[in-house]
C-alpha atoms as a PDB file:
ATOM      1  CA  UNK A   1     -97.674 -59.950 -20.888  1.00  0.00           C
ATOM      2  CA  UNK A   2     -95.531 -59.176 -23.607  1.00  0.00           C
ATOM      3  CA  UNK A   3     -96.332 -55.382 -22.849  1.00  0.00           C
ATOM      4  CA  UNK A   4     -95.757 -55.677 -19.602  1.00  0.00           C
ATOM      5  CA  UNK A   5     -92.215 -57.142 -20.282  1.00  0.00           C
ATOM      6  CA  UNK A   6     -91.805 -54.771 -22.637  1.00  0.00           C
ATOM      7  CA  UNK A   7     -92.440 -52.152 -20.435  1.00  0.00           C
ATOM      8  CA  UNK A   8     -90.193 -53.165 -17.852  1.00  0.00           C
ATOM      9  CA  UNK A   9     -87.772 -53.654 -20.442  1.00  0.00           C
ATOM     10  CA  UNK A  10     -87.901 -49.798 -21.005  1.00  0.00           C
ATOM     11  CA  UNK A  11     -87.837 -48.917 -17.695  1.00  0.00           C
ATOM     12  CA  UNK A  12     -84.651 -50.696 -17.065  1.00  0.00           C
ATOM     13  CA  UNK A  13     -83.580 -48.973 -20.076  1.00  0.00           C
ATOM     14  CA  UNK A  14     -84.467 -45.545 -18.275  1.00  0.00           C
ATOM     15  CA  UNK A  15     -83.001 -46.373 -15.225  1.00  0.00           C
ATOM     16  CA  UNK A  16     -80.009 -47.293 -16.792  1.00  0.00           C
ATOM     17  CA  UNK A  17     -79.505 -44.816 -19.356  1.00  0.00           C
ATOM     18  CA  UNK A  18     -80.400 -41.823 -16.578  1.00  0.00           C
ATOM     19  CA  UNK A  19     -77.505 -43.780 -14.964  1.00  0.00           C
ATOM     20  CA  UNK A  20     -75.223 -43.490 -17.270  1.00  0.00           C
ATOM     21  CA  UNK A  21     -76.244 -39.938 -18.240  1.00  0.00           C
ATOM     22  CA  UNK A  22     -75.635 -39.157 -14.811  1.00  0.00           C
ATOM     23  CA  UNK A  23     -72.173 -40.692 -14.990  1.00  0.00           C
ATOM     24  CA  UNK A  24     -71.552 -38.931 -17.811  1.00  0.00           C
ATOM     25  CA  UNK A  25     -72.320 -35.677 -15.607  1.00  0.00           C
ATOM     26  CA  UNK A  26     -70.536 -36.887 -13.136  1.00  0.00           C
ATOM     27  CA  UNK A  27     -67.278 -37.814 -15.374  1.00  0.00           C
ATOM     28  CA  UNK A  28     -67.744 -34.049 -17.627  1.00  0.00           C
ATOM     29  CA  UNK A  29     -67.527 -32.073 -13.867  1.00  0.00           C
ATOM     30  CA  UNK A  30     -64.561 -34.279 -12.943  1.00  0.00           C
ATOM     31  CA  UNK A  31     -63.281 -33.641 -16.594  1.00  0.00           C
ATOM     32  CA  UNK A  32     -63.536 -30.187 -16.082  1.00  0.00           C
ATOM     33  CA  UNK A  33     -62.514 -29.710 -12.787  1.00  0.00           C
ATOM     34  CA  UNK A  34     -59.505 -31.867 -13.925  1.00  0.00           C
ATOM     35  CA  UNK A  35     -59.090 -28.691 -16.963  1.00  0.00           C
ATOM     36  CA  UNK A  36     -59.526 -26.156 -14.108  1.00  0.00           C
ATOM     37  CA  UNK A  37     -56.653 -27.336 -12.234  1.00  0.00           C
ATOM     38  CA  UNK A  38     -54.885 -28.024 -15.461  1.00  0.00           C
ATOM     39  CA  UNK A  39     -55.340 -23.797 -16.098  1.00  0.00           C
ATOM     40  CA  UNK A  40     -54.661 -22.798 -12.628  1.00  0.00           C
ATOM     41  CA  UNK A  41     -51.354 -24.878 -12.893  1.00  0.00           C
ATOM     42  CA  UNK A  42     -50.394 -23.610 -16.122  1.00  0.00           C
ATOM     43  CA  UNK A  43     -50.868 -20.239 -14.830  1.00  0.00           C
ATOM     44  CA  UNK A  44     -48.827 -20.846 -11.703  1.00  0.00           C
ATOM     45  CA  UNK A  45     -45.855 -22.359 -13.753  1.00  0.00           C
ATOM     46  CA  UNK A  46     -45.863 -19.049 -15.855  1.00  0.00           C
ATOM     47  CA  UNK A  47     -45.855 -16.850 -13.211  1.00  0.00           C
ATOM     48  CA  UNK A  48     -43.142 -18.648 -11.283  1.00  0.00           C
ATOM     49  CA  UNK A  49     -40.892 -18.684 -14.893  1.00  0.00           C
ATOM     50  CA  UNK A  50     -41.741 -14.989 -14.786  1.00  0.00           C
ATOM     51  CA  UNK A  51     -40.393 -14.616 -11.180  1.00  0.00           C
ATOM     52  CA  UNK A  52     -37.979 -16.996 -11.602  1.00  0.00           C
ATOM     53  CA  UNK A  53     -36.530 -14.662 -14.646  1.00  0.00           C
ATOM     54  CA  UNK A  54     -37.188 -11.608 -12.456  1.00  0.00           C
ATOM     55  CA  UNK A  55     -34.980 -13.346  -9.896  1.00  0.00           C
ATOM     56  CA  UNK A  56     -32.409 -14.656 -12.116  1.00  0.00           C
ATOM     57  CA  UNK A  57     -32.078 -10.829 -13.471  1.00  0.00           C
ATOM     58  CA  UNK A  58     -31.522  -9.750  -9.973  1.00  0.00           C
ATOM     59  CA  UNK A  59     -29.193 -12.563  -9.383  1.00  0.00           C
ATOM     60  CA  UNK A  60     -27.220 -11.183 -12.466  1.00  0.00           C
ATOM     61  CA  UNK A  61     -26.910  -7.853 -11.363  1.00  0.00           C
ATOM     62  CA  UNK A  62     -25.848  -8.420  -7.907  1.00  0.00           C
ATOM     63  CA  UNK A  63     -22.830 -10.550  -9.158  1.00  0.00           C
ATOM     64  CA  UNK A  64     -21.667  -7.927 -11.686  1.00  0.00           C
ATOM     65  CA  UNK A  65     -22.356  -5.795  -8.314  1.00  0.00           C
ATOM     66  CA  UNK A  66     -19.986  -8.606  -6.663  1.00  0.00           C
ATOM     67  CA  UNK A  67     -17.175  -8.779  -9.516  1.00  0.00           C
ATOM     68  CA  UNK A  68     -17.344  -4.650  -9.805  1.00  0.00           C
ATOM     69  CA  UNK A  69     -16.798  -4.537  -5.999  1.00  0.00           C
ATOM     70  CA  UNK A  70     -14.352  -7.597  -5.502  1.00  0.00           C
ATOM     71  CA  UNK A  71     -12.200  -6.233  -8.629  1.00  0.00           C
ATOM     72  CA  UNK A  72     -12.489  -2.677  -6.749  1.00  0.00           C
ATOM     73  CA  UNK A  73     -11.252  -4.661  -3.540  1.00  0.00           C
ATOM     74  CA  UNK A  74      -8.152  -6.540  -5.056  1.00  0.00           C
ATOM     75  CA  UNK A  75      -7.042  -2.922  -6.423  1.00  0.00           C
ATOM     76  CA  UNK A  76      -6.808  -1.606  -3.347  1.00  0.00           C
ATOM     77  CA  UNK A  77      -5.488  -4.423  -1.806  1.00  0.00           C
ATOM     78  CA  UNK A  78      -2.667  -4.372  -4.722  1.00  0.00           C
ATOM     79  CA  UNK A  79      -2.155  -0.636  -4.593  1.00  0.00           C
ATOM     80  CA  UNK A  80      -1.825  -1.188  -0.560  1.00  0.00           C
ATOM     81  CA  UNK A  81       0.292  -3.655  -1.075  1.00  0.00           C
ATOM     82  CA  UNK A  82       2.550  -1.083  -3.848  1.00  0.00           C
ATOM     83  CA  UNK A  83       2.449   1.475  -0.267  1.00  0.00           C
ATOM     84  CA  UNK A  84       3.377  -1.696   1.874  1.00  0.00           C
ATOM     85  CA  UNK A  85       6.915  -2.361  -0.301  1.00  0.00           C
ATOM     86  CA  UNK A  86       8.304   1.196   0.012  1.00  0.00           C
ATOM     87  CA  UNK A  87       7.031   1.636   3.794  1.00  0.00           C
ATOM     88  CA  UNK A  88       8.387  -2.224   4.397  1.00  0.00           C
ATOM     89  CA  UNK A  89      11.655  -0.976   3.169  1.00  0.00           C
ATOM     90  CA  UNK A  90      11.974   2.088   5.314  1.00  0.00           C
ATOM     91  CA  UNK A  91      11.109   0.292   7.964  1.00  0.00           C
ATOM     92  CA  UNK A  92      14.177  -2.149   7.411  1.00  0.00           C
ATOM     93  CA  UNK A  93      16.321   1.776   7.064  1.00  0.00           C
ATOM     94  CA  UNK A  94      15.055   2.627  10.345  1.00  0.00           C
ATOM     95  CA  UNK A  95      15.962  -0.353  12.123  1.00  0.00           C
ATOM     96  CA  UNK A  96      19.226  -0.764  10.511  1.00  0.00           C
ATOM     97  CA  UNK A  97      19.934   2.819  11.485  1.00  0.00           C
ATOM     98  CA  UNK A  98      18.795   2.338  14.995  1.00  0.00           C
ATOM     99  CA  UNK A  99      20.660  -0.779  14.990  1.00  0.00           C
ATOM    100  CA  UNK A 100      23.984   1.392  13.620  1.00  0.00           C
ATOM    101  CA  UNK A 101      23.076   4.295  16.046  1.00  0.00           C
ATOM    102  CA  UNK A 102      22.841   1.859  19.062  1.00  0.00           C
ATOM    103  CA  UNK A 103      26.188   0.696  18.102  1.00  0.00           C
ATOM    104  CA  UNK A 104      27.776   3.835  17.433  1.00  0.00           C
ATOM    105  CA  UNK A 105      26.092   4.600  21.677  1.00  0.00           C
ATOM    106  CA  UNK A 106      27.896   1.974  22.533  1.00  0.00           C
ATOM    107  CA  UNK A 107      30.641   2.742  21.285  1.00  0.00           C
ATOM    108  CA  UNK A 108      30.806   6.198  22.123  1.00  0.00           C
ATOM    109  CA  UNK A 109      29.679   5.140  25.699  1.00  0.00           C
ATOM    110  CA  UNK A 110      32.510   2.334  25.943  1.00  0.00           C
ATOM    111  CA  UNK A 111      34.723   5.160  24.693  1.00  0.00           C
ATOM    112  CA  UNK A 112      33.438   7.514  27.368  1.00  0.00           C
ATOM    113  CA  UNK A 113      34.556   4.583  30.063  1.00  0.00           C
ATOM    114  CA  UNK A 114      37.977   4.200  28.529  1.00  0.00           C
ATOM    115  CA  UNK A 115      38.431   7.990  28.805  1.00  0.00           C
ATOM    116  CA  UNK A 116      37.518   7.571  32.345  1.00  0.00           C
ATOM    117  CA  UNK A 117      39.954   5.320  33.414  1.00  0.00           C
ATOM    118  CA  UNK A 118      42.627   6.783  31.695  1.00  0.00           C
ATOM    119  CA  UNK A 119      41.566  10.112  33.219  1.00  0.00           C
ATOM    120  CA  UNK A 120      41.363   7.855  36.715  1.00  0.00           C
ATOM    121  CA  UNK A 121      44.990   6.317  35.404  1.00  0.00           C
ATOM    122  CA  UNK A 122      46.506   9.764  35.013  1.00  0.00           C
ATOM    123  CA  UNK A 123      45.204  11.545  38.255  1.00  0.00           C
ATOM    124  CA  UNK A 124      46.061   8.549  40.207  1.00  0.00           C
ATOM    125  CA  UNK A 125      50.044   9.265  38.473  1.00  0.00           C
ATOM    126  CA  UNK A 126      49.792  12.610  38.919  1.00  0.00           C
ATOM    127  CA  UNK A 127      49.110  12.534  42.423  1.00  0.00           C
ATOM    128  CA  UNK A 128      51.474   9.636  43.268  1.00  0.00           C
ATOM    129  CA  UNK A 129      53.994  12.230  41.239  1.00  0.00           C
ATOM    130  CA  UNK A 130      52.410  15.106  43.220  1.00  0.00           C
ATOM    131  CA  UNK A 131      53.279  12.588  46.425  1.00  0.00           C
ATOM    132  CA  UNK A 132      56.780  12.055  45.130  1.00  0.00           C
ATOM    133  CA  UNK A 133      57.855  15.152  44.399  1.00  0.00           C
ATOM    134  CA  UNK A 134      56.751  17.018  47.819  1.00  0.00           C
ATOM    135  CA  UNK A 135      58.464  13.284  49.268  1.00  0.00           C
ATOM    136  CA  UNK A 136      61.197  14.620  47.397  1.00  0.00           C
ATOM    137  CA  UNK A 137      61.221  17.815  48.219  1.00  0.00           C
ATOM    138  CA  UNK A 138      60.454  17.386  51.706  1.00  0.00           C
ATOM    139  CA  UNK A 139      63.386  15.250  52.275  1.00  0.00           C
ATOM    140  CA  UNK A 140      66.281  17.023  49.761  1.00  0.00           C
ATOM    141  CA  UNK A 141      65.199  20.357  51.782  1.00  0.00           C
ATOM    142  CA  UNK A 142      66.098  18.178  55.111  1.00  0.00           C
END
């Protein structure tokens, strides 16, 4: 009997060490599935640093792209500016020549009227004259 026990003592022994041995299996594929991942991750981080450094490069380029071109803008917009002053100022000449040349038409035209009705003054007195001296004459020859 004692064989018989024994024997069934090493079986359950089998059973459970082919139990744990396949636990073990099953714990060194998880294990290195788990250091598959692990390499496949570390390989994705690299390559996204080396992208991300690829990108940051291009990121620094554009903005000395975008100073170069915004310093290029606010030079022209300060040498328009420089051709605005001068042009501004002109402009103010113009106007306050049209301004002094509208008065000076006005003047010239109010003028113009005056001389009219003095010339309307003096014809109307030289032909009330005219009237009075034919009156005159008319009635000193009668």
């Amino acid at each position: 009997m004692e064989l018989i026990s024994i024997k069934k003592s090493i079986l359950e022994y089998s059973e459970e060490v082919e139990l744990k041995e396949m636990q073990i299996s099953l714990k060194q594929n998880f294990a290195w599935e788990l250091s598959m991942d692990y390499e496949s991750s570390k390989l994705q981080f690299d390559l996204i640093g080396r992208m991300s450094f690829g990108y940051l490069k291009d990121l620094k380029e554009k903005e000395k792209h975008f100073y170069s071109f915004k310093t290029g803008l606010e030079d022209c917009l300060q040498d328009l500016e420089a051709k605005e002053r001068p042009f501004g100022k002109s402009v103010k000449e113009f106007e306050l020549g049209e301004r002094k040349f509208d008065s000076i038409r006005k003047a010239v035209e109010d003028h113009g009227k005056n001389l009219e009705l003095k010339e309307k003054k003096l014809s109307n007195i030289l032909q009330l004259q005219l009237k009075f001296e034919e009156t005159e004459n008319s009635t000193g020859d009668g």
